[in-house]
C-alpha atoms as a PDB file:
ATOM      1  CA  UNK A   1       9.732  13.788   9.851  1.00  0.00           C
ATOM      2  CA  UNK A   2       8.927  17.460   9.137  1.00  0.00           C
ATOM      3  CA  UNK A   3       9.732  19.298   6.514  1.00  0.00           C
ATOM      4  CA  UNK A   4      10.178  23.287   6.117  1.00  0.00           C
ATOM      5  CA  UNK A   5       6.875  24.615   3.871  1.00  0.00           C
ATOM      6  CA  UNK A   6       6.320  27.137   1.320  1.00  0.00           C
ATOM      7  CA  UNK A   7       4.246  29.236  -0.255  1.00  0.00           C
ATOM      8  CA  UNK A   8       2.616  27.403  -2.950  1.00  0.00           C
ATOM      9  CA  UNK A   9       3.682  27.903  -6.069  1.00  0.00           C
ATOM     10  CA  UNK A  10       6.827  29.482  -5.238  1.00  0.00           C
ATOM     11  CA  UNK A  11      10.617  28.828  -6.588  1.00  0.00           C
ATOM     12  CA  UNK A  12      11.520  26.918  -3.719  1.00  0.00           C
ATOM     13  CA  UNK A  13       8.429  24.943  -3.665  1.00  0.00           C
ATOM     14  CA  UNK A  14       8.785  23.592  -6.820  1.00  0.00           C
ATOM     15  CA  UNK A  15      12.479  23.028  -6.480  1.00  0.00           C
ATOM     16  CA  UNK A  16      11.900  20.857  -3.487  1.00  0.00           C
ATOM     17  CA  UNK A  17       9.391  19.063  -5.472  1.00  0.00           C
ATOM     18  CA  UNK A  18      11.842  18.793  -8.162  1.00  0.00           C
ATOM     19  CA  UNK A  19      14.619  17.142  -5.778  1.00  0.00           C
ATOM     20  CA  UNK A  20      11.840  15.112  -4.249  1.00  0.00           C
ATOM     21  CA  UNK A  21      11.168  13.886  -7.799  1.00  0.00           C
ATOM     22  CA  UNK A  22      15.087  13.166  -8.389  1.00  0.00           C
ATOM     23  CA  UNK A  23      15.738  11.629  -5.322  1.00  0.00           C
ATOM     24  CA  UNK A  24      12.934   8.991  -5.403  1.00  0.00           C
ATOM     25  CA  UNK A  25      14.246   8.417  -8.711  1.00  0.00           C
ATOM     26  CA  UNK A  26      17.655   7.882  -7.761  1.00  0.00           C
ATOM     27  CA  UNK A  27      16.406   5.388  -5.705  1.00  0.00           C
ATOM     28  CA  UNK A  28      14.185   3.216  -7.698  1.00  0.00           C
ATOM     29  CA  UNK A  29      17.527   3.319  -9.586  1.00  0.00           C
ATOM     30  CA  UNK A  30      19.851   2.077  -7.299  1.00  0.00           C
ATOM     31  CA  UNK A  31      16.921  -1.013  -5.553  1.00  0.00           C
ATOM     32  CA  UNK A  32      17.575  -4.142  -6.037  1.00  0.00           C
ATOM     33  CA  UNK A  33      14.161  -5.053  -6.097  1.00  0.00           C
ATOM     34  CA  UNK A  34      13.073  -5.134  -9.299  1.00  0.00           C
ATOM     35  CA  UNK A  35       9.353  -3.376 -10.896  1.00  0.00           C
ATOM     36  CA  UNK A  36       6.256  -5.443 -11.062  1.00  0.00           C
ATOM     37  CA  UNK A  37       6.119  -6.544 -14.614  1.00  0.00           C
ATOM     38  CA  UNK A  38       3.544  -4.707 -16.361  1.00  0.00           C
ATOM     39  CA  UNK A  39       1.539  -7.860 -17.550  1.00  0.00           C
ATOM     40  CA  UNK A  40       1.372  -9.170 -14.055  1.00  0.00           C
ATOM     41  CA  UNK A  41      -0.242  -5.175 -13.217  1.00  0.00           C
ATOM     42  CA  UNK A  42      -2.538  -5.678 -15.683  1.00  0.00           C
ATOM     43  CA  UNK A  43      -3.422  -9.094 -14.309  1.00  0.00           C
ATOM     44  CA  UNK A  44      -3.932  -7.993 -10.725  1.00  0.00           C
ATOM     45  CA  UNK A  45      -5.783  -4.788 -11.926  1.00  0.00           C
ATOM     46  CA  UNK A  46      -7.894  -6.826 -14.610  1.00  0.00           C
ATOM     47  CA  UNK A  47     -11.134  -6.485 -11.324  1.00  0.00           C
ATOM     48  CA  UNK A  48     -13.599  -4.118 -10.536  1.00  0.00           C
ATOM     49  CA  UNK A  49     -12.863  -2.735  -6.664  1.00  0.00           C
ATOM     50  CA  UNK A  50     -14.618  -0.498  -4.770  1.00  0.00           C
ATOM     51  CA  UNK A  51     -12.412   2.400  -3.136  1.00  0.00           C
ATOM     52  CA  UNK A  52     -13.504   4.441   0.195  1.00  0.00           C
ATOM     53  CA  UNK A  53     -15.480   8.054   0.055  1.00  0.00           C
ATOM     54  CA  UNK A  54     -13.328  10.604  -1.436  1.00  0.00           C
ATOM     55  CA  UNK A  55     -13.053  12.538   1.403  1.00  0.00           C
ATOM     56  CA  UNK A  56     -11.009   9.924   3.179  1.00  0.00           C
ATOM     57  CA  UNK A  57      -8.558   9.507   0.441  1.00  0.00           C
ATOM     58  CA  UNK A  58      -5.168  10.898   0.606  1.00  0.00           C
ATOM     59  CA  UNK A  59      -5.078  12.198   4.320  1.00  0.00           C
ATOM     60  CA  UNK A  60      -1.530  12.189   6.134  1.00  0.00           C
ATOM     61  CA  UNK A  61      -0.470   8.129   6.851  1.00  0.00           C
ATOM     62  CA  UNK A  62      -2.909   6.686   5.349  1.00  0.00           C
ATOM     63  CA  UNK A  63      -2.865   4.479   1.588  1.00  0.00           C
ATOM     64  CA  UNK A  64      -2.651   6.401  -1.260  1.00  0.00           C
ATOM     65  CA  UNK A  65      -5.279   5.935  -4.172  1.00  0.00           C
ATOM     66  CA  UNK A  66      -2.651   4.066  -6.165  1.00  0.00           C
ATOM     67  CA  UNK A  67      -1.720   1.481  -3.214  1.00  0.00           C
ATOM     68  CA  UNK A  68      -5.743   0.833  -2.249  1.00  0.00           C
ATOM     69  CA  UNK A  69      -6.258   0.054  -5.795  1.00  0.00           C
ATOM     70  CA  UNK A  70      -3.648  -2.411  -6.156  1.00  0.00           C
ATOM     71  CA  UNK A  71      -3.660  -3.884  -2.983  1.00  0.00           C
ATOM     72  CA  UNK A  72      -7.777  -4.575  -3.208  1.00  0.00           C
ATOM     73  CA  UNK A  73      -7.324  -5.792  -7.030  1.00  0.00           C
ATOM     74  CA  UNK A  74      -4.840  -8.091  -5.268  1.00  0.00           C
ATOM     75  CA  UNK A  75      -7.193  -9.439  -2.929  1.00  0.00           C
ATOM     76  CA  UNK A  76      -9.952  -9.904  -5.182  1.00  0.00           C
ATOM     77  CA  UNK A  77      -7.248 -11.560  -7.888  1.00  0.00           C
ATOM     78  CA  UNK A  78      -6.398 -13.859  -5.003  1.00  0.00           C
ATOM     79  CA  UNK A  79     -10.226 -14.508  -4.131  1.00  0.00           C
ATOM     80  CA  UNK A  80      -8.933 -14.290  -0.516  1.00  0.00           C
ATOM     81  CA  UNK A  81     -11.118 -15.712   2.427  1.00  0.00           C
ATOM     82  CA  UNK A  82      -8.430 -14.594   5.099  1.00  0.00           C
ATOM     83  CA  UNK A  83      -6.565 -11.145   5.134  1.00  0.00           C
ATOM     84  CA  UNK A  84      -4.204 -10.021   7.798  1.00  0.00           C
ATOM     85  CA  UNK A  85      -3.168  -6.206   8.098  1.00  0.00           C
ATOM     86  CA  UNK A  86       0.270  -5.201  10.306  1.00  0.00           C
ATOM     87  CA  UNK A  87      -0.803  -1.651  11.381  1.00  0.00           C
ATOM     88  CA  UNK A  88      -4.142  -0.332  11.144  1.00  0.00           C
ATOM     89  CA  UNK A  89      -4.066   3.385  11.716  1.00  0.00           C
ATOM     90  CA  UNK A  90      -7.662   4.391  10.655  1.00  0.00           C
ATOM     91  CA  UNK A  91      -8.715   1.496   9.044  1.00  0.00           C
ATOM     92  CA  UNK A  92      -8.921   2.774   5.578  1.00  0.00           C
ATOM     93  CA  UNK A  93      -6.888  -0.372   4.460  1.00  0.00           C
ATOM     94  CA  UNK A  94      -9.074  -2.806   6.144  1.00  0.00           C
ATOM     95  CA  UNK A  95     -12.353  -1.203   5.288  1.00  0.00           C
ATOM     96  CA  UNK A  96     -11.534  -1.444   1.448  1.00  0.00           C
ATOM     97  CA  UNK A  97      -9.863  -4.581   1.861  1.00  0.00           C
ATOM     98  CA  UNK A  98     -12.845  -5.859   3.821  1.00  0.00           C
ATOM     99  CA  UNK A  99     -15.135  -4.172   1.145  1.00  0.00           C
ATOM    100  CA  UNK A 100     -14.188  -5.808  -2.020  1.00  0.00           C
ATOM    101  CA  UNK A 101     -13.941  -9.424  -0.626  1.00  0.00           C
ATOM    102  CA  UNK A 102     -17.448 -10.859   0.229  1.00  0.00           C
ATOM    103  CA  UNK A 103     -17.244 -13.388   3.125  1.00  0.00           C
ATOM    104  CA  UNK A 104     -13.949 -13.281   3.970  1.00  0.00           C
ATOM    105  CA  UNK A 105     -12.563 -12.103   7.313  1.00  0.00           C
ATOM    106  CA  UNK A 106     -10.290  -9.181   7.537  1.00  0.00           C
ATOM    107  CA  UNK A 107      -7.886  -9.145  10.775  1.00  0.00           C
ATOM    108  CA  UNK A 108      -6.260  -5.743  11.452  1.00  0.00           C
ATOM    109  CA  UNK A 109      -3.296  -4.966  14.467  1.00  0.00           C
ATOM    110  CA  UNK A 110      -1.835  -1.918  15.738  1.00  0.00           C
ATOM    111  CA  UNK A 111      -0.526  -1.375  19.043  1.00  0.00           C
ATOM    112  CA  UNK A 112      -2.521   0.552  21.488  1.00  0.00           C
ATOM    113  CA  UNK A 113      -2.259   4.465  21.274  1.00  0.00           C
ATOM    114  CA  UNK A 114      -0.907   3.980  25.376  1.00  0.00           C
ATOM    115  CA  UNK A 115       1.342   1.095  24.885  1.00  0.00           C
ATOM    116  CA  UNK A 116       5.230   1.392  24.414  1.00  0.00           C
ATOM    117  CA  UNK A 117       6.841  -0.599  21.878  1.00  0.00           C
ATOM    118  CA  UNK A 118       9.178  -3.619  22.393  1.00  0.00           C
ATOM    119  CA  UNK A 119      11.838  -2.458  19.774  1.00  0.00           C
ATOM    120  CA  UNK A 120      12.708   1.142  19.048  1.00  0.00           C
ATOM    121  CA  UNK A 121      10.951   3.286  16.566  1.00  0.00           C
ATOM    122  CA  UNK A 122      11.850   5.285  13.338  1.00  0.00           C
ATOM    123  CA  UNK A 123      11.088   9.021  13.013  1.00  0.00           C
ATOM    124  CA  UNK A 124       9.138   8.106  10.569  1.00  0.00           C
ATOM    125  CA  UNK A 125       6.823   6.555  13.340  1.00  0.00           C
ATOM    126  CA  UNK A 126       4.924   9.345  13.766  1.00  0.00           C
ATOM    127  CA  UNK A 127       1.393   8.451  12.804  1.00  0.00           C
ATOM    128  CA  UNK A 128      -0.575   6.149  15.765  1.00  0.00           C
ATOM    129  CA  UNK A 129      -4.465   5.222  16.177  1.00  0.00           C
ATOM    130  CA  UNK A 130      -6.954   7.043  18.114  1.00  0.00           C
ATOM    131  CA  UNK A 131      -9.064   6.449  20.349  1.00  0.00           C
ATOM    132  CA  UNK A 132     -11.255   9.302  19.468  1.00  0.00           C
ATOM    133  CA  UNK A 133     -12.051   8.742  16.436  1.00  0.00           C
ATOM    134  CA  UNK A 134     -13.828   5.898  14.704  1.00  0.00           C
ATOM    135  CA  UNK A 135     -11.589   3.435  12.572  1.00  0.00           C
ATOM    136  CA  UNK A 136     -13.320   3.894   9.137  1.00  0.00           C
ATOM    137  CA  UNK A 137     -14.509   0.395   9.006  1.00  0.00           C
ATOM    138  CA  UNK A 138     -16.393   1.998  11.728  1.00  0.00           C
ATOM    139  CA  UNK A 139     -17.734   4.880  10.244  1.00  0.00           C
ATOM    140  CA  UNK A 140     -18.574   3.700   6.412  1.00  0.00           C
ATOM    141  CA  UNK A 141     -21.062   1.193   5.852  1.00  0.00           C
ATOM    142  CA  UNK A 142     -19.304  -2.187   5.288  1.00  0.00           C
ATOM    143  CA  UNK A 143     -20.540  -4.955   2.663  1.00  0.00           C
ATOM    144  CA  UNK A 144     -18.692  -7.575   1.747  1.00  0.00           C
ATOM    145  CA  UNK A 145     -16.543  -8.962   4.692  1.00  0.00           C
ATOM    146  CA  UNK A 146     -15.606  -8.300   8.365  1.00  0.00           C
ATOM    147  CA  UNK A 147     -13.704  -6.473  10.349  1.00  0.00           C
ATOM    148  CA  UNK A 148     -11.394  -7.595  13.514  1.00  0.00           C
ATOM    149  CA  UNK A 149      -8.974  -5.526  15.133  1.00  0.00           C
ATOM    150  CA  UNK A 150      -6.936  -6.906  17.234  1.00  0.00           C
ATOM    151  CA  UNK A 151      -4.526  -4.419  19.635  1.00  0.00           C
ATOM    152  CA  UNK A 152      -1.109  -5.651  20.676  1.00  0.00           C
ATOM    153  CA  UNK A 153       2.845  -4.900  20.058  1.00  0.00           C
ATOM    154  CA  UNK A 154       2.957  -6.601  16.827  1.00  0.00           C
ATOM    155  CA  UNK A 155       6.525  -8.298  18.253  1.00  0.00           C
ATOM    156  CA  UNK A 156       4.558  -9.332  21.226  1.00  0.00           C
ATOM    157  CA  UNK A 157       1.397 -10.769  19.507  1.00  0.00           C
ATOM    158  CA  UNK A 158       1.133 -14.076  19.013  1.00  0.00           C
ATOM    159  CA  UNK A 159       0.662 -15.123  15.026  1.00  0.00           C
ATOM    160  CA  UNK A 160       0.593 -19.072  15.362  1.00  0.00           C
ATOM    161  CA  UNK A 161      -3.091 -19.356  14.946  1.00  0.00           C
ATOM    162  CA  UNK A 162      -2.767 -18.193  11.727  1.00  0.00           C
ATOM    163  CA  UNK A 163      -0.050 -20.196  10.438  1.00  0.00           C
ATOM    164  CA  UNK A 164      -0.225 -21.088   6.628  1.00  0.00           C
ATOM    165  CA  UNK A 165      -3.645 -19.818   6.796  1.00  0.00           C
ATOM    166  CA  UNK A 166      -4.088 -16.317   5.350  1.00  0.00           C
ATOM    167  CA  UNK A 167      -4.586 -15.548   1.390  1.00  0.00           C
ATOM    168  CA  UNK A 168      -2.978 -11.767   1.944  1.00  0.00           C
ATOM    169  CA  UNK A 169      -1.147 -10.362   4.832  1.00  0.00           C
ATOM    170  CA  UNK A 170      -0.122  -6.356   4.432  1.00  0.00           C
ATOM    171  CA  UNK A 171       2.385  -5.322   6.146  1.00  0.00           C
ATOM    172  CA  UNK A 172       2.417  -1.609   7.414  1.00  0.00           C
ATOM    173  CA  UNK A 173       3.470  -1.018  11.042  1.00  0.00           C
ATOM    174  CA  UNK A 174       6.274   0.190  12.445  1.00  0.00           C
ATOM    175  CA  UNK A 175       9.575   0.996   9.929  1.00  0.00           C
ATOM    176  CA  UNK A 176      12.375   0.716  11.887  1.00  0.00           C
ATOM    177  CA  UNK A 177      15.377  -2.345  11.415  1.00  0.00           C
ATOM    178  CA  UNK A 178      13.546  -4.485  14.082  1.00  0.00           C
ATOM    179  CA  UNK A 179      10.194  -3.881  13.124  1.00  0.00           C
ATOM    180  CA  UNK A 180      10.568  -4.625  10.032  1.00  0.00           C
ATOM    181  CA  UNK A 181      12.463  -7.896  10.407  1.00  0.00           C
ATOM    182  CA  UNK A 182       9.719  -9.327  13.229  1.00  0.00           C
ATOM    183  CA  UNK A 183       6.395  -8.365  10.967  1.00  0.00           C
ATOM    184  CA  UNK A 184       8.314  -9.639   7.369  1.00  0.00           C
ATOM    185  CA  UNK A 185       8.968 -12.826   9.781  1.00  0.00           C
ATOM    186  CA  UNK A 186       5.457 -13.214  11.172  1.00  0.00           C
ATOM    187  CA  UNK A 187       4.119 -12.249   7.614  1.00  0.00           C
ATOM    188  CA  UNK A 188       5.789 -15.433   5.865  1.00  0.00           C
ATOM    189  CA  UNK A 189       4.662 -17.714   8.337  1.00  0.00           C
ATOM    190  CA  UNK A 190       1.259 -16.766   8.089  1.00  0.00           C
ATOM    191  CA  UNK A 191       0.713 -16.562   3.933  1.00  0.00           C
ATOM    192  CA  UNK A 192      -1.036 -19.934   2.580  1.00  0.00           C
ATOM    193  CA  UNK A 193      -0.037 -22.054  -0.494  1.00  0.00           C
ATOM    194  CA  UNK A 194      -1.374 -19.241  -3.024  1.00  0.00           C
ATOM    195  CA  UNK A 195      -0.963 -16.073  -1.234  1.00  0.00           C
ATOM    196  CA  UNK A 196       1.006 -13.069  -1.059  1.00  0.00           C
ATOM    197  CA  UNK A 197       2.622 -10.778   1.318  1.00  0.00           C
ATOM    198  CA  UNK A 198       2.309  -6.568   0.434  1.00  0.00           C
ATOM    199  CA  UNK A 199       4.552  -4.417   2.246  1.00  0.00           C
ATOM    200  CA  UNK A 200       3.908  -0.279   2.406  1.00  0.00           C
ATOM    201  CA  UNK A 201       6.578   2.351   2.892  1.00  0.00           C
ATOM    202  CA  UNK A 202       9.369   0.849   0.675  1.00  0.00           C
ATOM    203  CA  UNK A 203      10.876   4.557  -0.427  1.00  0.00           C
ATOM    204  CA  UNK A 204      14.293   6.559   0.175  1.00  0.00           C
ATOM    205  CA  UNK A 205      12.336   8.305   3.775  1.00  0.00           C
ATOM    206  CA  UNK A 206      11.931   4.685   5.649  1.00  0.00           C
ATOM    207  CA  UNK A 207      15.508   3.659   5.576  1.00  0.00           C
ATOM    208  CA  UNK A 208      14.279   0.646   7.998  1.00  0.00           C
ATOM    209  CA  UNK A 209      11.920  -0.909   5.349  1.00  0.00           C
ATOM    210  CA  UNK A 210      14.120  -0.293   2.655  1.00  0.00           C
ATOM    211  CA  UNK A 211      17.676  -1.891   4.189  1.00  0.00           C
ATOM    212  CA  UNK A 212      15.189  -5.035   5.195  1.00  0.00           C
ATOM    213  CA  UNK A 213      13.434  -5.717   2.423  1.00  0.00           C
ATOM    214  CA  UNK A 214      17.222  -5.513  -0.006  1.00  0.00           C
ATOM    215  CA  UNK A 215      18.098  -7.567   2.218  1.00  0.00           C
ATOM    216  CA  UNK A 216      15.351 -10.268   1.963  1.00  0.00           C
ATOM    217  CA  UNK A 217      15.419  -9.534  -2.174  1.00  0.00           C
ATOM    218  CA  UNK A 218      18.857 -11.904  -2.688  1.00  0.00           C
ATOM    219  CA  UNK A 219      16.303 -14.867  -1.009  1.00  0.00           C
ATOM    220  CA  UNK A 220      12.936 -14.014  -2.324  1.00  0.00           C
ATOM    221  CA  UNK A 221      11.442 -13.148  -5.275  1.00  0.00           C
ATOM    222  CA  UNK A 222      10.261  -9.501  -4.568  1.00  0.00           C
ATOM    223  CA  UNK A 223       8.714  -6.893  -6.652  1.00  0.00           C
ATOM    224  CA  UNK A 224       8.563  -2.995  -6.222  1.00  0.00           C
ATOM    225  CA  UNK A 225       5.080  -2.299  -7.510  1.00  0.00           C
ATOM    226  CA  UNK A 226       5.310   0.841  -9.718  1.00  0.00           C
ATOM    227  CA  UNK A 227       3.347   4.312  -9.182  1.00  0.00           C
ATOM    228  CA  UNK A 228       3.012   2.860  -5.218  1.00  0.00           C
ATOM    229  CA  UNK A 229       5.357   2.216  -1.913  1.00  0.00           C
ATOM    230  CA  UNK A 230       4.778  -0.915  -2.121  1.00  0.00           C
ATOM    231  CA  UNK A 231       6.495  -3.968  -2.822  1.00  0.00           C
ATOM    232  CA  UNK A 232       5.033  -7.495  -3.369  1.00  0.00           C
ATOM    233  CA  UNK A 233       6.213 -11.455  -2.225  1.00  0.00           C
ATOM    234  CA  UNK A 234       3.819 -14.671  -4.186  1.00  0.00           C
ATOM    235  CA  UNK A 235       3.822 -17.520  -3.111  1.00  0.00           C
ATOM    236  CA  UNK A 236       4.836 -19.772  -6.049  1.00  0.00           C
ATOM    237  CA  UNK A 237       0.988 -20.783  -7.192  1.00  0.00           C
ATOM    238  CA  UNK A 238       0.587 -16.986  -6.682  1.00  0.00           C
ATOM    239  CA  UNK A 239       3.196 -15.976  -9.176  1.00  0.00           C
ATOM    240  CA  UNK A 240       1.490 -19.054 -11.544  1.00  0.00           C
ATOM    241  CA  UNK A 241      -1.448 -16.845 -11.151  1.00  0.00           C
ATOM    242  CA  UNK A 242      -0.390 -13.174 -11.603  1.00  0.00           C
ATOM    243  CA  UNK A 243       3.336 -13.659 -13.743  1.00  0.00           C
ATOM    244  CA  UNK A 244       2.944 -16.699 -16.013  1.00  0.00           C
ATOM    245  CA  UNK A 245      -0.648 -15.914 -17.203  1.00  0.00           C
END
């Protein structure tokens, strides 16, 4: 989705910062998904996490500072041995994920840069791997665990062998209606006893995230996670872990 610029600093600038501000507000308001309570942040953020060179941080599609942060916290919280990721992009997410959780085995999927989707895409769709560049798990040293991408539709890949047997699955691919529904449905197959599922993109601009995951909120116990796009599932032993501490 593109948006008009202007000159930084100027009147209409910060008044389309200021609507920004009170339109993401509006609807944070109006979600029926209610904020992480701020014990259970300071339980998932009670680690020490490594974050990627500061160069990579912040560029177009990729995790914000604030979602790497919680989401490896959440890993490490969750001492997870198995980590699936919906959408790679450049494999910021994986590399940090990867990086902060000695032995365990990050799997990362994105569809390939020449394939065509099964289910139609959002506008918001706009941001695709390359095959020029290195992923960053790639380019950056790794420690800690390991790295394997996997490239398929994610509504044509086949989940099964991982079945009750991942500690965190992220979900970030696609954002339209479809999308959405297929990964979320994959995703809860796939979390273990004491996981938890992350989603990305939960804001006013993804209608497609937002509509499913208000949906799934009146049969799950979701959480927005605040500062972040993200919003959270536990598993029951998870929410032990993180909510009733």
């Amino acid at each position: 989705m593109k948006t008009r610029q202007y000159p930084p600093g100027s009147l209409r600038q910060r008044a389309r910062i200021l609507k920004g501000q009170y339109l993401n507000h509006r609807f944070e308001r109006g979600s029926p998904i209610p904020p992480l309570p701020r014990d259970a942040i300071e339980n998932v953020l009670n680690v020490e996490v490594v974050l990627p060179p500061a160069r990579l941080l912040m560029a177009p599609g990729t995790q914000p500072t604030e979602g790497l942060l919680f989401l490896a916290s959440l890993a490490r919280g969750l001492q997870a041995k198995t980590v699936f990721e919906i959408g790679t992009f450049t494999g910021l997410t994986s590399w940090t994920l990867a990086r902060n959780l000695n032995g365990a085995q990050v799997h990362t999927l994105d569809i390939p840069p020449d394939e065509l989707g099964v289910f139609e895409l959002e506008g918001s769709d706009e941001f695709h791997p390359s095959t020029s560049t290195p992923m960053a798990y790639e380019s950056i040293p790794l420690q800690g665990g390991t790295v394997t991408q996997h490239w398929s539709d994610s509504a044509r890949f086949d989940f099964s062998p991982w079945t009750h047997a991942v500690d965190l699955v992220y979900v970030d691919g696609a954002h339209s209606d479809d999308y959405v529904r297929s990964d979320s449905k994959n995703a809860l197959a796939m979390i273990g006893d004491a996981g938890a599922v992350v989603w990305d993109d939960y804001w006013r601009l993804s209608p497609g995230v937002s509509r499913t995951l208000n949906a799934m909120a009146s049969e799950r116990h979701l959480y927005r996670v605040p500062g972040t796009r993200l919003v959270v599932f536990f598993t029951p032993a998870a929410r032990t872990r993180f909510l009733n501490s």
